[in-house]
Protein backbone atom coordinates (compact mmCIF):
# COMPACT_ATOMS: atom_id res chain seq x y z
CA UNK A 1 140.72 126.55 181.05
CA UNK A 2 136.77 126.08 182.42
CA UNK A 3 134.52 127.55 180.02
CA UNK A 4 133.51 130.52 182.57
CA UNK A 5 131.66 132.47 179.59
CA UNK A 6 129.04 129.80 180.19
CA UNK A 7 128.23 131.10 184.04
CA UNK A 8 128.80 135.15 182.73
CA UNK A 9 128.48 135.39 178.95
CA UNK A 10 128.58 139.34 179.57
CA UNK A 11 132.09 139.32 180.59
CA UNK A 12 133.45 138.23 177.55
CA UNK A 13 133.55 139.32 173.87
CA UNK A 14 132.89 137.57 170.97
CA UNK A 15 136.82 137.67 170.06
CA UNK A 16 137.93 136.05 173.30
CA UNK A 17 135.01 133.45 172.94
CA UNK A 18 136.62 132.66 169.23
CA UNK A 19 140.33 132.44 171.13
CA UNK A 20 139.14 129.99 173.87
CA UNK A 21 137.93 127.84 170.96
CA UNK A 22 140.82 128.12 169.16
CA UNK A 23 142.84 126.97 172.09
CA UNK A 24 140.12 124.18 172.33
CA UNK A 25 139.93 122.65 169.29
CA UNK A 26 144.44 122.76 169.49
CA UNK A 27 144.43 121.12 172.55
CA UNK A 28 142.35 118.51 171.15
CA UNK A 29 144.05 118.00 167.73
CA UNK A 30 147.39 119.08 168.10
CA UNK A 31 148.47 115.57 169.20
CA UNK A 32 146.40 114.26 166.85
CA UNK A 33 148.10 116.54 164.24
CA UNK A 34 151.65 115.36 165.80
């Protein structure tokens, strides 16, 4: 997912900026993490 808070930081809260980071930081680790 393209980090489209970055072009319209209004549009988003600062929940659904914690979410997309939470889906970040599992798409990066979670294979790590097996």
């Amino acid at each position: 997912m393209p980090f489209s808070y970055a072009k319209s930081p209004r549009t988003l809260t600062a929940l659904e900026v914690h979410q997309q980071s939470l889906r970040n930081a599992q798409a990066v680790f979670g294979p790590l993490l097996g």
